[in-house]
C-alpha atoms as a PDB file:
ATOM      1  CA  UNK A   1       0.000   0.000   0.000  1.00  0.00           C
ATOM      2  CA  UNK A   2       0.863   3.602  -1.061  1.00  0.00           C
ATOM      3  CA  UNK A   3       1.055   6.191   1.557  1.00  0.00           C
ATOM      4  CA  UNK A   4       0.769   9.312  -0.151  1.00  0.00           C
ATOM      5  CA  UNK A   5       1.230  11.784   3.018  1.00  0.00           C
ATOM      6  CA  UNK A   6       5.083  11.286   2.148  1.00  0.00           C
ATOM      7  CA  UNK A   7       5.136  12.628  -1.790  1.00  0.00           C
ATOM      8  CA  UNK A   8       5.638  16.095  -3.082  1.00  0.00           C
ATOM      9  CA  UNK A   9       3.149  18.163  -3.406  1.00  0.00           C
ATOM     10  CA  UNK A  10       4.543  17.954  -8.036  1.00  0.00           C
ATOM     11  CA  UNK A  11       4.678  14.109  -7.859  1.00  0.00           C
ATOM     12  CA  UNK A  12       1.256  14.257  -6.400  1.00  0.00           C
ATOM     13  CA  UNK A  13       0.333  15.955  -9.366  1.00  0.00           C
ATOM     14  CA  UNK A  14       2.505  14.015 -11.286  1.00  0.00           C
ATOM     15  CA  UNK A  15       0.170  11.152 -10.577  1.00  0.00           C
ATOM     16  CA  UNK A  16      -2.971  13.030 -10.757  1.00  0.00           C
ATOM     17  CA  UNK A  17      -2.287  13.501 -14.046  1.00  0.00           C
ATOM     18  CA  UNK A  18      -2.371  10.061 -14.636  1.00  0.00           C
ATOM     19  CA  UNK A  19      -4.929   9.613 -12.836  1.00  0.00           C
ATOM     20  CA  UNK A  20      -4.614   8.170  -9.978  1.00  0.00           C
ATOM     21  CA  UNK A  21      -7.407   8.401  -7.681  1.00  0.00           C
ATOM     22  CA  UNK A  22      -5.333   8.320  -4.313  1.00  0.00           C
ATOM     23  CA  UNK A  23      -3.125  10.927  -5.205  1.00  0.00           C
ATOM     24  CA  UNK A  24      -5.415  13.140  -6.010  1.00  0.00           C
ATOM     25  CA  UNK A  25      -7.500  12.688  -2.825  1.00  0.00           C
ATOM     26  CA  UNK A  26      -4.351  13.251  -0.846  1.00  0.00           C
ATOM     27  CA  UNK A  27      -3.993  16.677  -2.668  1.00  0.00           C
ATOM     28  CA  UNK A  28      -7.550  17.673  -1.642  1.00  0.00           C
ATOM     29  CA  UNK A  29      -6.837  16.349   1.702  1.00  0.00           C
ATOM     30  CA  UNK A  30      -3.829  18.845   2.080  1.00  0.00           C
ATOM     31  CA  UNK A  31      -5.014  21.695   0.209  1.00  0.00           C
ATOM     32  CA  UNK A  32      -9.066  21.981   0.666  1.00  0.00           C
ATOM     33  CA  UNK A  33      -8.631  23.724   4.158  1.00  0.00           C
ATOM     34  CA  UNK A  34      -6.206  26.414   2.830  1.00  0.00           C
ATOM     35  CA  UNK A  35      -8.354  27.166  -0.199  1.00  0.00           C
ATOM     36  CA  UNK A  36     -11.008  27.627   1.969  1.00  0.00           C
ATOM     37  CA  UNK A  37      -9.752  29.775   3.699  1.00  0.00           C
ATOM     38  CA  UNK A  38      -8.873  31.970   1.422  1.00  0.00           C
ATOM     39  CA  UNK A  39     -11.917  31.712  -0.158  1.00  0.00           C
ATOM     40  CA  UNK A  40     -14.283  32.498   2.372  1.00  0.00           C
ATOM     41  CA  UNK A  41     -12.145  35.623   3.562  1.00  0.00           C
ATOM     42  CA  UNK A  42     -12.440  37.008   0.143  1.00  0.00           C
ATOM     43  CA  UNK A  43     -16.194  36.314  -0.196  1.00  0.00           C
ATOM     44  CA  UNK A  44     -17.426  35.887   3.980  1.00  0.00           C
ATOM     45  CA  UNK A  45     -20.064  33.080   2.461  1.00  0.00           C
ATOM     46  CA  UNK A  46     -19.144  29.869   3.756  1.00  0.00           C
ATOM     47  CA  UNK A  47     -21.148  27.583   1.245  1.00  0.00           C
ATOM     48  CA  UNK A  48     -20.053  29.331  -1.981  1.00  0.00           C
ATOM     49  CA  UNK A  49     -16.249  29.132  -0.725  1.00  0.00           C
ATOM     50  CA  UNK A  50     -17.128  25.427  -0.182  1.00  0.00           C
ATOM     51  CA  UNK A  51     -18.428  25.023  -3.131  1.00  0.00           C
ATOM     52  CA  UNK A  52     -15.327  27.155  -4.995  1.00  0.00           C
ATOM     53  CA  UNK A  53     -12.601  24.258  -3.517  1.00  0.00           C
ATOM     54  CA  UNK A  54     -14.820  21.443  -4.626  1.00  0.00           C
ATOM     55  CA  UNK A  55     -15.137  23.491  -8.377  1.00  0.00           C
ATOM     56  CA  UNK A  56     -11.170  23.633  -8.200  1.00  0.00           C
ATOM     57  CA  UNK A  57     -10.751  20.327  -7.705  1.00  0.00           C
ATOM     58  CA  UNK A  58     -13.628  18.571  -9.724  1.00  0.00           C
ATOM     59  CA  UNK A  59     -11.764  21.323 -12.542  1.00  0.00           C
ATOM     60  CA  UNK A  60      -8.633  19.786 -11.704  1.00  0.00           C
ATOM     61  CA  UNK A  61      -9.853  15.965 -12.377  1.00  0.00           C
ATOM     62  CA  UNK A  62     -11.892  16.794 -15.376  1.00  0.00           C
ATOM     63  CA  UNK A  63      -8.250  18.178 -17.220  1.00  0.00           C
ATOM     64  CA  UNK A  64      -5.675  16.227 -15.914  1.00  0.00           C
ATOM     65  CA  UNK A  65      -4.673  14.839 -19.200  1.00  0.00           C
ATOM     66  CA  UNK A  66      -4.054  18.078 -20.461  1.00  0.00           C
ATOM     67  CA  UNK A  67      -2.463  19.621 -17.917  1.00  0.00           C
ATOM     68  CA  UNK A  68       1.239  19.595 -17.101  1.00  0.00           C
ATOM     69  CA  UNK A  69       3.156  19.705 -13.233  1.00  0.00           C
ATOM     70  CA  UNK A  70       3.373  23.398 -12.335  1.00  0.00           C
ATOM     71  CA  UNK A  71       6.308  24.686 -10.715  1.00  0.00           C
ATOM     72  CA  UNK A  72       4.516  25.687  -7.550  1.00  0.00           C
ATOM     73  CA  UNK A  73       1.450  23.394  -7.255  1.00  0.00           C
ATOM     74  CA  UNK A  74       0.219  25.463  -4.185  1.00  0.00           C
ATOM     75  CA  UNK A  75       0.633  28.758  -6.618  1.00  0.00           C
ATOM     76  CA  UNK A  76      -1.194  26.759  -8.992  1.00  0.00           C
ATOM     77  CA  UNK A  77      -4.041  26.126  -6.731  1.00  0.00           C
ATOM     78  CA  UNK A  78      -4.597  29.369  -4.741  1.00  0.00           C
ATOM     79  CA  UNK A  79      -4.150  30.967  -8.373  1.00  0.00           C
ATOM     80  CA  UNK A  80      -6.932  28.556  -9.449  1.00  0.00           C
ATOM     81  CA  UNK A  81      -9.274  29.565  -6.589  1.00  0.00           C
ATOM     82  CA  UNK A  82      -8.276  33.177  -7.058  1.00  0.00           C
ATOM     83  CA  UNK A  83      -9.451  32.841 -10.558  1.00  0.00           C
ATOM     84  CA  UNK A  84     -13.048  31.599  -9.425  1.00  0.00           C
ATOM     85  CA  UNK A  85     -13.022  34.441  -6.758  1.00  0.00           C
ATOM     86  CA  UNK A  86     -12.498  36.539  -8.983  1.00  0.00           C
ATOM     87  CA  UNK A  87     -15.426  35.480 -11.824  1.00  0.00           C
ATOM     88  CA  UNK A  88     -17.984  34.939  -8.636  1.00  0.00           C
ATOM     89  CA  UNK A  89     -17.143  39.222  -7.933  1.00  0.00           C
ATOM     90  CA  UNK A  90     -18.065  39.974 -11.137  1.00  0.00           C
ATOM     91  CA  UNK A  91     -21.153  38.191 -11.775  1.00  0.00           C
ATOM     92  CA  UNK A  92     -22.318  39.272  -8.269  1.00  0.00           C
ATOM     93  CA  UNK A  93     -21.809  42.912  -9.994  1.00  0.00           C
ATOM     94  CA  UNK A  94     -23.875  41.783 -12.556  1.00  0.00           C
ATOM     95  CA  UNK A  95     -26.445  40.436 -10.545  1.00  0.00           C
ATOM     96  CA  UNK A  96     -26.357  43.386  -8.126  1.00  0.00           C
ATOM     97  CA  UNK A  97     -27.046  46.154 -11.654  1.00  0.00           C
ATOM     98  CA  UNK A  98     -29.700  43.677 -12.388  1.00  0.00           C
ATOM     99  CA  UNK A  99     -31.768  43.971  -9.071  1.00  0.00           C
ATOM    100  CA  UNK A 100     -30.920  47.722  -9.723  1.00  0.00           C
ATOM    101  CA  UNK A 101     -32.356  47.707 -12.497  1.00  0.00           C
ATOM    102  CA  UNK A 102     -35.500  45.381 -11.813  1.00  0.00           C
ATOM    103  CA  UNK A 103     -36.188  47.891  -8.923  1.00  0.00           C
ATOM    104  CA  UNK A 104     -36.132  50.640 -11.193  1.00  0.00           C
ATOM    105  CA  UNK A 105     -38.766  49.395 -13.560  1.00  0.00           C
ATOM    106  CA  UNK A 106     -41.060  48.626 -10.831  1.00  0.00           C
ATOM    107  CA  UNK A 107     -40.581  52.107  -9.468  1.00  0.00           C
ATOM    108  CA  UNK A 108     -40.587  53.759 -12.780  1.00  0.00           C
ATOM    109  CA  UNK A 109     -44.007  55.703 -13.743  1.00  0.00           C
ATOM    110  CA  UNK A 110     -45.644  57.883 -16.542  1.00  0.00           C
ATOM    111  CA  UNK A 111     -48.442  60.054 -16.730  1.00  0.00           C
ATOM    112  CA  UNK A 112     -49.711  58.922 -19.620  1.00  0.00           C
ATOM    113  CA  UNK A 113     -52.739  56.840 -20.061  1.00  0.00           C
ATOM    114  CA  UNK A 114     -51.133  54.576 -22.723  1.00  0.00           C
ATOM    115  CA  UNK A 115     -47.864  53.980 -20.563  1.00  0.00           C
ATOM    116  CA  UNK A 116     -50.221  53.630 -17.618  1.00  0.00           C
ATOM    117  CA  UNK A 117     -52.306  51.016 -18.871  1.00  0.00           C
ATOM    118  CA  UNK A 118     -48.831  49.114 -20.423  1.00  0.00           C
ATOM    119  CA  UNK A 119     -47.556  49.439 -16.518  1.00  0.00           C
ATOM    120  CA  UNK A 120     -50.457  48.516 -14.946  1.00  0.00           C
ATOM    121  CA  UNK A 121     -50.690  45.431 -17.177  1.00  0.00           C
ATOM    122  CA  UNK A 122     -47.375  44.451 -16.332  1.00  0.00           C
ATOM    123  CA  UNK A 123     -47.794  45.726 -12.387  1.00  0.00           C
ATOM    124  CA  UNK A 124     -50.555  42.697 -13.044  1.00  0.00           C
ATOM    125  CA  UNK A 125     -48.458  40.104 -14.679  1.00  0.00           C
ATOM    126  CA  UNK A 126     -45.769  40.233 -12.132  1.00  0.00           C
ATOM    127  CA  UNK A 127     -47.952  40.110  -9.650  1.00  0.00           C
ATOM    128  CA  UNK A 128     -48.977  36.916 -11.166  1.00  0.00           C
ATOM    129  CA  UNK A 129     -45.783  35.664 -11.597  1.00  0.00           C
ATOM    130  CA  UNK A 130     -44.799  36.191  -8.184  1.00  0.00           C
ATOM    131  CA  UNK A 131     -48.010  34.589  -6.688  1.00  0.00           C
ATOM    132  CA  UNK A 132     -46.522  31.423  -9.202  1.00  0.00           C
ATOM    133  CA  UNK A 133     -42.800  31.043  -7.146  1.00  0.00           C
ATOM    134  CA  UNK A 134     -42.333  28.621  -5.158  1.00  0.00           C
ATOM    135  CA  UNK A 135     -43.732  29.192  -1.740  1.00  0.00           C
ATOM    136  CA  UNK A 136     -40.220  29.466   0.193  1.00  0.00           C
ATOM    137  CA  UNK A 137     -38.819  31.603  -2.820  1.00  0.00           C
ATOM    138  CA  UNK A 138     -42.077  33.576  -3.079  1.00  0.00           C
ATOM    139  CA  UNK A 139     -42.084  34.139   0.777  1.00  0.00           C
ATOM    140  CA  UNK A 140     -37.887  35.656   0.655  1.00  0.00           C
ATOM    141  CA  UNK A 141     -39.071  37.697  -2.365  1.00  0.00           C
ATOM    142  CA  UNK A 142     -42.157  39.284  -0.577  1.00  0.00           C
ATOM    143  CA  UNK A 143     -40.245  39.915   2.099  1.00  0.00           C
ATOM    144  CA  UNK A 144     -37.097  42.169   0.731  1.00  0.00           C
ATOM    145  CA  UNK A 145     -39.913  43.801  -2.183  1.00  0.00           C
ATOM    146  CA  UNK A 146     -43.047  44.399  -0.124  1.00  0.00           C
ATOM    147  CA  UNK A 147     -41.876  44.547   3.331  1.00  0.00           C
ATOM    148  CA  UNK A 148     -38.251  46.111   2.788  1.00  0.00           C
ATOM    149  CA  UNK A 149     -36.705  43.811   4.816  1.00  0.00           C
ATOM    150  CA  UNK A 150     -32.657  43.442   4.278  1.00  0.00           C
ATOM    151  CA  UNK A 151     -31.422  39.836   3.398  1.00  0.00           C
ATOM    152  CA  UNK A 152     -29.854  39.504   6.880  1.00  0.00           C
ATOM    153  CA  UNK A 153     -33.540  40.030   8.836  1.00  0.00           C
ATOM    154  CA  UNK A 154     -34.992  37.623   6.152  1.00  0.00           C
ATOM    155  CA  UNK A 155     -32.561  35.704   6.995  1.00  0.00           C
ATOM    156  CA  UNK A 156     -32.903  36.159  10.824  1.00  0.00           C
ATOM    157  CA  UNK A 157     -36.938  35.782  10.933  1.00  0.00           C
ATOM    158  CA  UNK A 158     -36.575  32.529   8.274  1.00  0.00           C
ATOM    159  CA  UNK A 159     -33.996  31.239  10.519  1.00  0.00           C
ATOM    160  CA  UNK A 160     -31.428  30.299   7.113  1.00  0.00           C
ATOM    161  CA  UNK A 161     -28.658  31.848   6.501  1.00  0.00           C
ATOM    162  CA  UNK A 162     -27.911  35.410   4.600  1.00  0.00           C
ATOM    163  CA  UNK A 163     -26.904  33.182   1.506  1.00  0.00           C
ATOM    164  CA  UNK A 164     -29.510  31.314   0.962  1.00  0.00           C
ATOM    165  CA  UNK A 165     -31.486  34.441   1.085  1.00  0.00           C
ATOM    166  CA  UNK A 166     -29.570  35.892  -1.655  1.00  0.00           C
ATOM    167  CA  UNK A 167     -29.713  32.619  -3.442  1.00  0.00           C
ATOM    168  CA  UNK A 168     -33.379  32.472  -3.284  1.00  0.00           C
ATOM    169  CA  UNK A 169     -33.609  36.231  -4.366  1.00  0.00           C
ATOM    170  CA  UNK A 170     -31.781  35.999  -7.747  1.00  0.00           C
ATOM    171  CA  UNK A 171     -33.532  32.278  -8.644  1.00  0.00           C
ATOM    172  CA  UNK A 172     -36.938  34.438  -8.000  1.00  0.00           C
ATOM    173  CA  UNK A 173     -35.502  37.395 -10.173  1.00  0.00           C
ATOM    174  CA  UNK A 174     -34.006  34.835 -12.867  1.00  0.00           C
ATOM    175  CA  UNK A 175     -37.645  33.521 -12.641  1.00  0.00           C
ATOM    176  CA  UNK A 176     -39.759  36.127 -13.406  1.00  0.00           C
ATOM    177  CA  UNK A 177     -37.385  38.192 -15.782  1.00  0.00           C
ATOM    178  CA  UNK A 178     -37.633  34.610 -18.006  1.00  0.00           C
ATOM    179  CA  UNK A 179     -41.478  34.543 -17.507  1.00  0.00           C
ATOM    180  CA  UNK A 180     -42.023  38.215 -18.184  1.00  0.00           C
ATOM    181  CA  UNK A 181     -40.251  38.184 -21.094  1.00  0.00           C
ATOM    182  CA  UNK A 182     -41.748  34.993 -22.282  1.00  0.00           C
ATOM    183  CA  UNK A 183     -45.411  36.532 -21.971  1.00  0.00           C
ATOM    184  CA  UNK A 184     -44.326  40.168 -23.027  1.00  0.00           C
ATOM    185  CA  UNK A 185     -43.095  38.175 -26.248  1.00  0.00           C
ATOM    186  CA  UNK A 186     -45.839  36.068 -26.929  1.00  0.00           C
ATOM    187  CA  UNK A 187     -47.830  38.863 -26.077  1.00  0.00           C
ATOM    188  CA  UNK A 188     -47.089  40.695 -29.675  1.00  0.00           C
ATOM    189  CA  UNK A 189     -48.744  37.520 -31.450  1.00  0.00           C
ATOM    190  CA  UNK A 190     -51.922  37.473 -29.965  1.00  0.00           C
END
């Protein structure tokens, strides 16, 4: 039997590439806490810096043929989680002009009757939409729209964490921007 603990950090690699299963769970083993880490003080969400070291390594496996040993493997890695860190910002910026801009069409008014009776009609479909969520999903979007509350008293009075909160806030926005869309298109054939 094997005993990994004892290789370097590039034969480990070395073998990954290959494939070999126990090599590459003795990697995870010694890197996964450190990643974390450094994940999780970057983004202060515990599951989605989980879920960055498992993309990492499931990443890792999936291209092993075509990678090749790195000089530094733990540069390698912490560049690789950097990497996600990075992309997980930026769509979060995305996400966050989105909302912005969701909230400003719902605000968003005209005086005249036309435009009124376009808005109300669409006031009427979202409202539809939103009675269609899911109940937990509808519930977390209610909450932040119609009550105001901030994701962390959601979070508080639902007794679930801030993240799922914000996870169940952009599936409910993905949601009814698809829908609305959908019947705002079909919409111009009938």
């Amino acid at each position: 039997m094997t005993y990994y603990r004892n290789f370097s950090d590039k034969e480990l690699f070395g073998l990954l590439i290959k494939g070999n299963e126990s090599a590459f769970s003795e990697m995870y083993h010694r890197y996964k806490e450190a990643l974390y880490f450094h994940a999780n003080r970057s983004l202060h969400d515990h599951d989605e810096a989980r879920d960055m070291v498992q993309e990492v390594f499931a990443s890792l496996w999936a291209k092993r043929e075509a990678l090749h040993v790195p000089d530094s493997v733990d540069a390698y890695l912490y560049g690789a989680i950097r990497n996600r860190i990075l992309n997980y910002i930026a769509h979060q910026k995305v996400v966050d002009r989105y909302i912005g801009s969701i909230d400003t069409f719902l605000n968003f008014t005209t005086d005249t009757t036309d435009h009124t009776i376009r808005h109300k009609d669409l006031e009427n479909l979202l409202l539809r939409e939103i009675e269609r969520l899911p109940k937990k999903m509808k519930v977390v979007f209610e909450m932040s729209r119609k009550q105001g509350m901030t994701y962390k008293q959601i979070a508080d009075e639902l007794n679930i964490s801030d993240q799922s909160v914000k996870k169940q806030m952009q599936r409910a926005i993905k949601l009814l921007r698809i829908k609305i869309k959908l019947n705002l298109f079909l919409s111009l054939f009938w």
